[in-house]
N, C-alpha and C. Protein backbone atom coordinates (compact mmCIF):
# COMPACT_ATOMS: atom_id res chain seq x y z
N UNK A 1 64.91 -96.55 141.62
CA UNK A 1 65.24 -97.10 142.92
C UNK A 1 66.14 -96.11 143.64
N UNK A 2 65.62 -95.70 144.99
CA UNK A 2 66.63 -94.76 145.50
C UNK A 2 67.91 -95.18 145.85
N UNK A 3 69.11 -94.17 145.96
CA UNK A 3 70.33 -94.80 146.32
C UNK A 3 70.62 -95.87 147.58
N UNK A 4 69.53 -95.12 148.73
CA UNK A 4 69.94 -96.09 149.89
C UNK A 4 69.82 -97.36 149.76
N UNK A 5 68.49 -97.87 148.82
CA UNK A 5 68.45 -99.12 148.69
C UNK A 5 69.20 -99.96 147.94
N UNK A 6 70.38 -99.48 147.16
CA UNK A 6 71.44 -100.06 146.35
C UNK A 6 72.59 -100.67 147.44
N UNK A 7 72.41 -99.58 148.26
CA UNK A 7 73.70 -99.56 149.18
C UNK A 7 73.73 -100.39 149.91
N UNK A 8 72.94 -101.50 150.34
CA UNK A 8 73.64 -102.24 151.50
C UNK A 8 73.67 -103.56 150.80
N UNK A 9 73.09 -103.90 149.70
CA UNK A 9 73.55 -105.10 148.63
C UNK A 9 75.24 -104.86 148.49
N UNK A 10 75.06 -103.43 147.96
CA UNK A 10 77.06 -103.33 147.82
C UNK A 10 77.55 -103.47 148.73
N UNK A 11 77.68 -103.61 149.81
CA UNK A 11 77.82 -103.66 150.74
C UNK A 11 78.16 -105.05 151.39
N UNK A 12 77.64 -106.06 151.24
CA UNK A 12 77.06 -107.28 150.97
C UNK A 12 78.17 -107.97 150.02
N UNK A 13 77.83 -107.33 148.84
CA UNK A 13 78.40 -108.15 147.98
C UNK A 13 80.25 -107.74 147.92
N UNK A 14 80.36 -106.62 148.99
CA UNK A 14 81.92 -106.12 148.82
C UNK A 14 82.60 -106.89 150.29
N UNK A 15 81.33 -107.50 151.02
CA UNK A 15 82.08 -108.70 152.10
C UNK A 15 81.84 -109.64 151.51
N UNK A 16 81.05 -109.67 150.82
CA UNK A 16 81.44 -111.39 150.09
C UNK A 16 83.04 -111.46 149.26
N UNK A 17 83.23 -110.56 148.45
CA UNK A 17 84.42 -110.56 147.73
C UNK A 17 85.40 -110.78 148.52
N UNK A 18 85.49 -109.61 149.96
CA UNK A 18 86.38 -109.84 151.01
C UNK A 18 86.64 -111.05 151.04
N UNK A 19 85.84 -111.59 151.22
CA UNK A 19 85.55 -112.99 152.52
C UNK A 19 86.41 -114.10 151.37
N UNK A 20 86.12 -114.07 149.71
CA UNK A 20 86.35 -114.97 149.19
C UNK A 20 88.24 -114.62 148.55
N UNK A 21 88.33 -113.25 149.12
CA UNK A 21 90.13 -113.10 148.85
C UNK A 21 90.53 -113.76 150.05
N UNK A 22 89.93 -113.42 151.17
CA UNK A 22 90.67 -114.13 152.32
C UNK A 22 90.59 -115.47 152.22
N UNK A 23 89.56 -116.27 152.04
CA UNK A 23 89.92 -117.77 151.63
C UNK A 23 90.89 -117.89 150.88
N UNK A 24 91.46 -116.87 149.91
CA UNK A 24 92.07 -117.61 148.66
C UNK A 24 93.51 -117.56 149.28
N UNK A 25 93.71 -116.37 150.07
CA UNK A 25 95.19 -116.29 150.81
C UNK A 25 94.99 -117.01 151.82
N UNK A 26 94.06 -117.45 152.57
CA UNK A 26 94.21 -118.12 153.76
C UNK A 26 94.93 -120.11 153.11
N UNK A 27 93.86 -120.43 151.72
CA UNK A 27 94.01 -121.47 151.62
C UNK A 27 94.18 -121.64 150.08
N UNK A 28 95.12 -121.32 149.65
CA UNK A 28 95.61 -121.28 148.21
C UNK A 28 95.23 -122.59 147.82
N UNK A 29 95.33 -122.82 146.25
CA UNK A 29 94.31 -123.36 145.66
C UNK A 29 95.85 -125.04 145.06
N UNK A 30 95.69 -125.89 144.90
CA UNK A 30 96.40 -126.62 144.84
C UNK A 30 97.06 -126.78 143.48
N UNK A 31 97.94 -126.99 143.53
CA UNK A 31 99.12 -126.74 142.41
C UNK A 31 98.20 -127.67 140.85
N UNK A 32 97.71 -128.77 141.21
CA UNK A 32 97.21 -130.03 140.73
C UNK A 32 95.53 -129.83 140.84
N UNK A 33 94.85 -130.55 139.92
CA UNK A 33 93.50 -130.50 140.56
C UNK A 33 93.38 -131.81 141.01
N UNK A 34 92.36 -131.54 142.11
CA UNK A 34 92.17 -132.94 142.65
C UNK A 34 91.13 -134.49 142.45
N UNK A 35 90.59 -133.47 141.18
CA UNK A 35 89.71 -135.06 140.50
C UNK A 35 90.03 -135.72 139.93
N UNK A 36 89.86 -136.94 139.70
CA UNK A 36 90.00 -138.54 139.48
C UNK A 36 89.51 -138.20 138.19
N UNK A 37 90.49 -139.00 137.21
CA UNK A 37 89.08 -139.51 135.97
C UNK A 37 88.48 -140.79 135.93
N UNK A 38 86.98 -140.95 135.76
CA UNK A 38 86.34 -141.91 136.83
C UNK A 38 86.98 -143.45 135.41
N UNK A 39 87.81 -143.61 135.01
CA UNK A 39 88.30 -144.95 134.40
C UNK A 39 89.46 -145.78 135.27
N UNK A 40 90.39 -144.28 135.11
CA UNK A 40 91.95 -145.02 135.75
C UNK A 40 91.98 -144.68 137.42
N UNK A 41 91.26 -143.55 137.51
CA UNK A 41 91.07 -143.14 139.08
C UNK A 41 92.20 -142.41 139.53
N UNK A 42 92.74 -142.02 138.41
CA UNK A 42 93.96 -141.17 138.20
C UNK A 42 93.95 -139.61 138.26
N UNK A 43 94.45 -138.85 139.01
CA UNK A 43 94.48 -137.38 138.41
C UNK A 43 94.26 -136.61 137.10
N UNK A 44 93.39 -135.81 137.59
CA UNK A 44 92.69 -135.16 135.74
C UNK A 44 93.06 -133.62 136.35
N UNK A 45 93.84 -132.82 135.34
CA UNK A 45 94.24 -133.02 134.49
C UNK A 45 95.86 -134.12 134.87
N UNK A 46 97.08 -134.53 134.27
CA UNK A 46 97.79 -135.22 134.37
C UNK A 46 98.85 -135.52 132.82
N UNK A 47 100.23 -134.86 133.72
CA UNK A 47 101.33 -135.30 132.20
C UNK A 47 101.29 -136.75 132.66
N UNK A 48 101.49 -137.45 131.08
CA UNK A 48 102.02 -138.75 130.66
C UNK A 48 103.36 -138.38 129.47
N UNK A 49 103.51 -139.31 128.75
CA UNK A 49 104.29 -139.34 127.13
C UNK A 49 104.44 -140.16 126.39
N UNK A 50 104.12 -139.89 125.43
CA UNK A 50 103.42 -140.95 123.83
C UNK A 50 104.59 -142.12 124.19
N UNK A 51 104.14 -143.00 124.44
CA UNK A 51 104.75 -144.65 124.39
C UNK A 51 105.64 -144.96 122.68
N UNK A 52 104.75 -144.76 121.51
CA UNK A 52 105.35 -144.88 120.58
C UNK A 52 106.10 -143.89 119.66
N UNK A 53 106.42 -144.15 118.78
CA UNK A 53 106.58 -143.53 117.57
C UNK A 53 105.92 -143.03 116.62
N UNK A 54 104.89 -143.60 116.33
CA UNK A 54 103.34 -143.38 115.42
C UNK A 54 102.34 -143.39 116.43
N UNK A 55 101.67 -141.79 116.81
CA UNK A 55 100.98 -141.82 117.54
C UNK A 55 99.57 -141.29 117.07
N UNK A 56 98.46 -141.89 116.80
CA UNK A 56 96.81 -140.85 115.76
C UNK A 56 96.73 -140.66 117.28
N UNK A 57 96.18 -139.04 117.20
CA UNK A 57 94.88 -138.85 117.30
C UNK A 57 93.81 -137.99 116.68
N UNK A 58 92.99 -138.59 117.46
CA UNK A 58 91.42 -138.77 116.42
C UNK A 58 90.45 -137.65 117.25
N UNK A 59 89.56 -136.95 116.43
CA UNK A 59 88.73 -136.05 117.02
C UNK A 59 87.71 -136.64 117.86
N UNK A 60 87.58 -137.77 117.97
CA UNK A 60 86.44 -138.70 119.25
C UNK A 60 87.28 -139.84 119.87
N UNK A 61 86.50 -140.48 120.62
CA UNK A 61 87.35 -141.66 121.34
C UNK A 61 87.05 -142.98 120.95
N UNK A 62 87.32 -143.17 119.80
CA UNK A 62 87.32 -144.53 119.03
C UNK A 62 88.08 -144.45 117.62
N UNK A 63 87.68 -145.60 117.30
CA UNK A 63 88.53 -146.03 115.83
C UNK A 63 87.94 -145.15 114.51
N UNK A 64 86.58 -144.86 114.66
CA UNK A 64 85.72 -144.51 113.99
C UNK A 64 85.89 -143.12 113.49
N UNK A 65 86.49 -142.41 114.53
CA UNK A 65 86.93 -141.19 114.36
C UNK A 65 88.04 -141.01 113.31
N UNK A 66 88.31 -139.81 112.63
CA UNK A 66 89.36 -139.30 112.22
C UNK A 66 90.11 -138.98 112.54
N UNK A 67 91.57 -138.92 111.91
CA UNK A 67 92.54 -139.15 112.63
C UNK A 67 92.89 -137.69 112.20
N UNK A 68 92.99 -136.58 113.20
CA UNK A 68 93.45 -135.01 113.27
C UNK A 68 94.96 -134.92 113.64
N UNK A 69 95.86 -135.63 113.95
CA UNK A 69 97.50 -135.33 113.89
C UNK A 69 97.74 -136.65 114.01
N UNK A 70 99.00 -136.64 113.85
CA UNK A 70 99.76 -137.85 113.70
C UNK A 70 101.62 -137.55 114.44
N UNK A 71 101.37 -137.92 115.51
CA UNK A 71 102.56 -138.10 116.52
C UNK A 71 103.93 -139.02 115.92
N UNK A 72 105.20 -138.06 116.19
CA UNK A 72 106.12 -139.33 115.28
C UNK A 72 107.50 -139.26 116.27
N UNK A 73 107.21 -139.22 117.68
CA UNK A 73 108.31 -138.42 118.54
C UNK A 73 107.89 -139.66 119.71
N UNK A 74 108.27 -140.03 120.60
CA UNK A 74 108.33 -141.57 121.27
C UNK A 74 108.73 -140.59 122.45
N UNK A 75 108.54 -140.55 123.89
CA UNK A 75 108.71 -139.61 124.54
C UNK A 75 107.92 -137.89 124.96
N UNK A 76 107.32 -137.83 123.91
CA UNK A 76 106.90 -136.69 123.62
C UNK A 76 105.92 -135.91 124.87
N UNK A 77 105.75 -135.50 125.75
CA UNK A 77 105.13 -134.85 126.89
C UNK A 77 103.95 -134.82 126.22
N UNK A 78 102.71 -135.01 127.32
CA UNK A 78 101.17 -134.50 126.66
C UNK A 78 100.51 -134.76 128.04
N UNK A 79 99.44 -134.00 127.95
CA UNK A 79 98.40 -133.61 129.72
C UNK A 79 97.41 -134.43 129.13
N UNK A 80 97.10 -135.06 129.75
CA UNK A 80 95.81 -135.89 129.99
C UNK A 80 94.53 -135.18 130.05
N UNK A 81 93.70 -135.06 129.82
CA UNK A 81 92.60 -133.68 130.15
C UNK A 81 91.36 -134.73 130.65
N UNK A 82 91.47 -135.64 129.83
CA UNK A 82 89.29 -135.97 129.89
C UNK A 82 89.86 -137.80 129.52
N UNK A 83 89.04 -138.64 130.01
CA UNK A 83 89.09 -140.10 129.76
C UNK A 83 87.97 -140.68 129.37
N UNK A 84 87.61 -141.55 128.67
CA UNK A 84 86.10 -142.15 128.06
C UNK A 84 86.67 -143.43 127.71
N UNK A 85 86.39 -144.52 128.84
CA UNK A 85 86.70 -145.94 128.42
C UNK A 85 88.67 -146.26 128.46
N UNK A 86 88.50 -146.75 127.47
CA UNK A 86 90.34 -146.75 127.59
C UNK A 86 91.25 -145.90 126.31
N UNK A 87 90.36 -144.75 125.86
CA UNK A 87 90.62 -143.41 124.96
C UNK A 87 91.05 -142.19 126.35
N UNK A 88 91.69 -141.32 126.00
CA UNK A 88 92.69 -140.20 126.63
C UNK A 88 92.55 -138.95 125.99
N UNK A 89 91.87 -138.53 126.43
CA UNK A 89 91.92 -137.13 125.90
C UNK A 89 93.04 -136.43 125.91
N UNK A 90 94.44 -135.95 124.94
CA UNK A 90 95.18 -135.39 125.14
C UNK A 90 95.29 -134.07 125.04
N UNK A 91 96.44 -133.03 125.41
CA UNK A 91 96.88 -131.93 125.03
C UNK A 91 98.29 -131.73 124.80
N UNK A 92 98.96 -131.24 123.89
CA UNK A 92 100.29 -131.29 123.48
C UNK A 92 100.58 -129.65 123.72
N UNK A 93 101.58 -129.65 123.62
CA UNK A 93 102.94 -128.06 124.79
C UNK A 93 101.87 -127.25 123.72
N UNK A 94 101.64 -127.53 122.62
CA UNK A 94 100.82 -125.95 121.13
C UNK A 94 99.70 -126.24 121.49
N UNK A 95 98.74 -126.89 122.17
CA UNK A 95 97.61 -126.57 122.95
C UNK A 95 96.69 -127.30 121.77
N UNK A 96 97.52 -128.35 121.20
CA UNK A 96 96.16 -129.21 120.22
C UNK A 96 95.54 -130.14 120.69
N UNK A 97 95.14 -130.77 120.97
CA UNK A 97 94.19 -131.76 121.34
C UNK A 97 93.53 -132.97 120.70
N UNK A 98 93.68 -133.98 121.08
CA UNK A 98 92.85 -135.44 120.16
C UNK A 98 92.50 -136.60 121.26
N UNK A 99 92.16 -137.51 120.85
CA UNK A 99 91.78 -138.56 121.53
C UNK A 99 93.07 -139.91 121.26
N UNK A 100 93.39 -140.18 121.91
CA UNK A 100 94.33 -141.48 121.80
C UNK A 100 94.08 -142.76 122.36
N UNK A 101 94.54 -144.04 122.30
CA UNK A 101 94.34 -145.11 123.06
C UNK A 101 95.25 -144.97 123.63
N UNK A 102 94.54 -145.37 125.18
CA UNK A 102 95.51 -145.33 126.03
C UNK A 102 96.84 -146.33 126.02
N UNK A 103 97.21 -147.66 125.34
CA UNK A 103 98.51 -148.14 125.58
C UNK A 103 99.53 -147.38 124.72
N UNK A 104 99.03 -146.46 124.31
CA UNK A 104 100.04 -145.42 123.45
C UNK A 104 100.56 -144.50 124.55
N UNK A 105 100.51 -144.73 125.49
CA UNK A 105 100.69 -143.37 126.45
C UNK A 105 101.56 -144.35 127.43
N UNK A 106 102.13 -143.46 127.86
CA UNK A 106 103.45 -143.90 129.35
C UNK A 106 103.32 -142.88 130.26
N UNK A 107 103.67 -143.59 131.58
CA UNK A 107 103.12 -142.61 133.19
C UNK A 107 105.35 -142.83 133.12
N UNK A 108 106.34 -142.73 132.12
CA UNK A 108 107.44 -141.85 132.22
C UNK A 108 107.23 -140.28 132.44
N UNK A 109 107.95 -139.69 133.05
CA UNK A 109 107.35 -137.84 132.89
C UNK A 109 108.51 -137.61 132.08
N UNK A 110 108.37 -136.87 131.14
CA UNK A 110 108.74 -135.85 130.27
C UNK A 110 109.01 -134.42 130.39
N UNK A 111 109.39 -133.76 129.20
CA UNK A 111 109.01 -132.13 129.66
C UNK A 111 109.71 -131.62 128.28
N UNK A 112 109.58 -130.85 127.88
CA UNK A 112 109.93 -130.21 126.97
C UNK A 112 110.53 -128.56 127.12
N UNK A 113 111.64 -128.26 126.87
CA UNK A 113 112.42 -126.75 127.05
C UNK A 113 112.04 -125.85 126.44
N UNK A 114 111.28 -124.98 127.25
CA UNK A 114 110.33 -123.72 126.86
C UNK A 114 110.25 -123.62 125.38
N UNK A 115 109.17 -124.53 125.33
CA UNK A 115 108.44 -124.48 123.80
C UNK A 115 108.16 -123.22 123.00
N UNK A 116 107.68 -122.37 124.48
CA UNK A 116 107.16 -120.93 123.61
C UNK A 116 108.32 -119.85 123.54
N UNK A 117 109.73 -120.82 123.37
CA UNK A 117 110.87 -119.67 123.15
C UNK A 117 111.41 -120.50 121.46
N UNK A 118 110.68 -121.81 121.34
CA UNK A 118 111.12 -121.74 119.97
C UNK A 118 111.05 -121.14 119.30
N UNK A 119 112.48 -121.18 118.05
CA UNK A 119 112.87 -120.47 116.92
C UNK A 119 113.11 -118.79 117.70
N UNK A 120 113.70 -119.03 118.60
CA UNK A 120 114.26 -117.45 119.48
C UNK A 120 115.55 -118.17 119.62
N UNK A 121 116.31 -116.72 119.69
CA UNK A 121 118.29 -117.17 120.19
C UNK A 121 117.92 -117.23 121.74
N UNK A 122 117.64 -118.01 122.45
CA UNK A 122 117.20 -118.25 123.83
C UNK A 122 117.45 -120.01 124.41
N UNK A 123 118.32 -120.27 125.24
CA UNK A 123 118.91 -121.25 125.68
C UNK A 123 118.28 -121.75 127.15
N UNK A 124 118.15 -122.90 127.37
CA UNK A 124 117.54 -123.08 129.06
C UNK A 124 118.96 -123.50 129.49
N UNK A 125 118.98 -122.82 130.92
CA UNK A 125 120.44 -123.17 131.30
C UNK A 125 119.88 -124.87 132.34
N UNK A 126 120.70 -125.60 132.48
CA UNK A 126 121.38 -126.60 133.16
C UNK A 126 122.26 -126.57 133.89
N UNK A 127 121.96 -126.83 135.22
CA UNK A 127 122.38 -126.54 137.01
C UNK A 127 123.17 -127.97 137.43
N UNK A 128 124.79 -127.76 137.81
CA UNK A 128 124.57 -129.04 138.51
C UNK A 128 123.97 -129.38 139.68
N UNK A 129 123.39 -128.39 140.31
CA UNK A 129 122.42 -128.61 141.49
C UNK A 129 121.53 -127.54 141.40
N UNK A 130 120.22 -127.70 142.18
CA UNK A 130 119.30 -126.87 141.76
C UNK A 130 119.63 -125.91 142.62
N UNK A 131 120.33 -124.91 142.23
CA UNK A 131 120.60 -123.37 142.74
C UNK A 131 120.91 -122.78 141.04
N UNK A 132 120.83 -121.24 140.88
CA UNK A 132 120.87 -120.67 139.74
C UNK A 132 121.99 -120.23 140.09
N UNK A 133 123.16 -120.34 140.87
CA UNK A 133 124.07 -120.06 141.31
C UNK A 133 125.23 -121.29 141.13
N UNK A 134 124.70 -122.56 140.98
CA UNK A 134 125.31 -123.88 140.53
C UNK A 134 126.08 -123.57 139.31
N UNK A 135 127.18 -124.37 138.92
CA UNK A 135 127.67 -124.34 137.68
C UNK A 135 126.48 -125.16 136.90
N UNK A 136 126.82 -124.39 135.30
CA UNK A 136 126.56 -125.31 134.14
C UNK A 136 126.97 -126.35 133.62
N UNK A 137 125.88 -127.01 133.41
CA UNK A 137 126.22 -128.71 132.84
C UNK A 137 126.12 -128.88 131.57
N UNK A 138 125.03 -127.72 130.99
CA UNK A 138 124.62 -127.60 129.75
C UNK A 138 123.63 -126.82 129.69
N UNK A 139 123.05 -126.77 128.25
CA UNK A 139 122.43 -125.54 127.75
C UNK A 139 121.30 -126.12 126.73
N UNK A 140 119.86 -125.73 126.53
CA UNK A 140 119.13 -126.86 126.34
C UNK A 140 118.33 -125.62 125.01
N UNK A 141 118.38 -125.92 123.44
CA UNK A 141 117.88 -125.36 123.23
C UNK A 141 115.99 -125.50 123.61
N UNK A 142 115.27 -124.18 123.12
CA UNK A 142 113.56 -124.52 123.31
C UNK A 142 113.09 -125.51 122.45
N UNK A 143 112.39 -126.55 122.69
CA UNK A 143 111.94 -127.52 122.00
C UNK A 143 112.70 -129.09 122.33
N UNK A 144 113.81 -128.69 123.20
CA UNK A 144 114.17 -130.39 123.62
C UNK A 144 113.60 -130.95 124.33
N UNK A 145 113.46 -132.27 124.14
CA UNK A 145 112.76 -133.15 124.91
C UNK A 145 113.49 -133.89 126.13
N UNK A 146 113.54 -134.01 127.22
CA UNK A 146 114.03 -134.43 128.37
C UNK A 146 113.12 -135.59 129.57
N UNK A 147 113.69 -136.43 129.83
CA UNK A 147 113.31 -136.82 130.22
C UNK A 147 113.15 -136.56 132.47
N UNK A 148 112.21 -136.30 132.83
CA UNK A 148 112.32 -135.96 134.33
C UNK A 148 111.84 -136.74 135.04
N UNK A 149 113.16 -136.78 136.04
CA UNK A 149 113.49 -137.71 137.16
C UNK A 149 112.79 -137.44 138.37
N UNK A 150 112.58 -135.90 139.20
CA UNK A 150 111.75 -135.50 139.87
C UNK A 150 111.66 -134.29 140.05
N UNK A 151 110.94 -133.45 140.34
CA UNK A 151 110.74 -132.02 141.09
C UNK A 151 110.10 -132.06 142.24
N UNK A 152 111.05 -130.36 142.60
CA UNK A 152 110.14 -130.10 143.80
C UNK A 152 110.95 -128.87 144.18
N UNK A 153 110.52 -127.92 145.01
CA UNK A 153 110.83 -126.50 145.35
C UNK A 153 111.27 -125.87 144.08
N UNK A 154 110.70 -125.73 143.40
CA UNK A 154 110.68 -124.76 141.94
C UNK A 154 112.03 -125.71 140.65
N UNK A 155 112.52 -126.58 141.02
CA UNK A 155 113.52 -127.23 140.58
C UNK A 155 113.21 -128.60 140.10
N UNK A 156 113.79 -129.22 138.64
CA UNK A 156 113.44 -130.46 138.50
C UNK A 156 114.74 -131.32 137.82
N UNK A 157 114.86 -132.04 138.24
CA UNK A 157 115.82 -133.14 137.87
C UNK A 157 115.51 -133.87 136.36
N UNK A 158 116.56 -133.39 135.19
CA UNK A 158 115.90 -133.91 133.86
C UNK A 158 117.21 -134.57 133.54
N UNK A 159 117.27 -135.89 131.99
CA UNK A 159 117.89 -136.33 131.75
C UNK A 159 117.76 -136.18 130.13
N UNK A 160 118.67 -135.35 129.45
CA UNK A 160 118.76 -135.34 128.16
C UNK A 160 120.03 -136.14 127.48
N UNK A 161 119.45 -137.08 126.94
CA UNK A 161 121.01 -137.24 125.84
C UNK A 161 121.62 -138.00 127.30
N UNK A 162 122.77 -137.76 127.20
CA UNK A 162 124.09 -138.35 128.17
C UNK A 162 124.07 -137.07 129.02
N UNK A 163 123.31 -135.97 128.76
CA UNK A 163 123.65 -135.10 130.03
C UNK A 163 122.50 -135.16 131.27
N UNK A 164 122.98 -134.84 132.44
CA UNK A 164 121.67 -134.54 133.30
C UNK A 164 121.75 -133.37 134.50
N UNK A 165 120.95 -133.07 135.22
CA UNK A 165 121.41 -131.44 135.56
C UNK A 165 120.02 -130.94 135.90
N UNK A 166 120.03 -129.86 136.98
CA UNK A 166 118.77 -129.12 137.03
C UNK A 166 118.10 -128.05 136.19
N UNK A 167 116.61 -127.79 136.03
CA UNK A 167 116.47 -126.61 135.13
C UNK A 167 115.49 -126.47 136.37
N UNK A 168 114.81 -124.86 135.92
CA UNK A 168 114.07 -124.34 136.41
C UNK A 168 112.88 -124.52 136.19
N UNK A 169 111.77 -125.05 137.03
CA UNK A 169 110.56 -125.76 136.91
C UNK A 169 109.63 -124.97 135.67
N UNK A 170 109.88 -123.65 135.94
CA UNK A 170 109.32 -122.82 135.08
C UNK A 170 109.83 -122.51 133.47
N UNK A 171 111.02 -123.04 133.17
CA UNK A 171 111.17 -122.85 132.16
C UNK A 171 110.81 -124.75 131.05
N UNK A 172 110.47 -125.45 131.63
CA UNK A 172 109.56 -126.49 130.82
C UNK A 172 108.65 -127.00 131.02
N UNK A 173 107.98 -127.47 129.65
CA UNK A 173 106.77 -127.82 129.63
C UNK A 173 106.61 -129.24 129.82
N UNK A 174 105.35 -129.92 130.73
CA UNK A 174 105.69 -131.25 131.36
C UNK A 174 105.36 -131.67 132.34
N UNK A 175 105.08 -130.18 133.27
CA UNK A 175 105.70 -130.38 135.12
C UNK A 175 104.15 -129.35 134.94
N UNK A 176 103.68 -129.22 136.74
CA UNK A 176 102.57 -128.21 136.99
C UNK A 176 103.48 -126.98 137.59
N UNK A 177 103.29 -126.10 137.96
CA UNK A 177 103.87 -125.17 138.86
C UNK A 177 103.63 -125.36 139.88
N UNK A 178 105.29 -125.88 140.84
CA UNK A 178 104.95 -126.27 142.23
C UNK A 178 104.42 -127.95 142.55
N UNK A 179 104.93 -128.49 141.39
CA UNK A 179 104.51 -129.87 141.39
C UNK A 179 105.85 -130.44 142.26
N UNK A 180 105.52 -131.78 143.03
CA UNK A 180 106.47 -132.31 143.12
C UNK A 180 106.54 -133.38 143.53
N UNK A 181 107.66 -134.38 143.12
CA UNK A 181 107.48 -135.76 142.93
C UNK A 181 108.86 -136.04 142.60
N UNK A 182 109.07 -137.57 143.04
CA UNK A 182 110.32 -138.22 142.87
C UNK A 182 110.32 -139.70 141.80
């Protein structure tokens, strides 16, 4: 095939690329996705946190299934991914996955302190107001569980223990990037 006839496909296909960066800066893509899961009519994907103390889940969405972990943390942050009936497809901060019944689950938000700095000498600081310039309230090792009150402009309002205080949206797991809610 001679060259000329290559050339105006590339051509073509190098304004299409254009065309589809400029959409992406013109209309950035939403923090959240915006589908429903067709049971609860709820946002998919979506944090909740394990309602109990003894939490299975099972590699399918019934009883029938086997039970692949076993939850023992009441609070515990997990994303909602996929729904089938009144089973929940979960995901936990280590990226495992099972099926749960849903009255095991709570619409409390959660979050957990940069999971992927556990077992590191690495501390999340605690703001009394959301500026990184605020004094400290406290110091959160990776892996605490907190409970959150709201976010919004990169900042989220959490409640650990008797302390409470801002962290940085980005340093827990729980929240979307750029999520925000009261």
């Amino acid at each position: 095939m001679p060259f000329a006839a290559v050339r105006p496909s590339i051509r073509r296909l190098k304004l299409s690329l254009a065309s589809l960066l400029l959409a992406t800066v013109v209309a950035p893509a939403p923090a959240v996705s915006l589908e429903l899961g067709p049971v609860s009519n709820l946002p998919l994907p979506r944090y909740v946190s394990l309602k109990s103390a003894r939490v299975n889940a099972r590699i399918g969405p019934g009883r029938d299934y086997p039970v692949t972990w076993l939850y023992l943390r009441p609070g515990l942050p997990v994303e909602i991914i996929q729904e089938f009936g009144l089973w929940r497809r979960i995901r936990d901060s280590e990226g495992s996955e099972g099926w749960v019944y849903h009255s095991l689950l709570s619409g409390e938000r959660t979050s957990i302190a940069a999971p992927w700095l556990k077992g590191k000498a690495t501390m999340i600081d605690v703001h009394a107001s959301p500026a990184l310039d605020a004094p400290l309230v406290a110091r959160l090792e990776p892996g605490v569980v907190s409970r959150v009150k709201e976010c919004g402009t990169g900042w989220c309002e959490i409640q650990a223990s008797d302390r409470g205080g801002y962290v940085r949206q980005e340093d827990i797991w729980g929240v979307y990037p750029n999520e925000s809610f009261d």
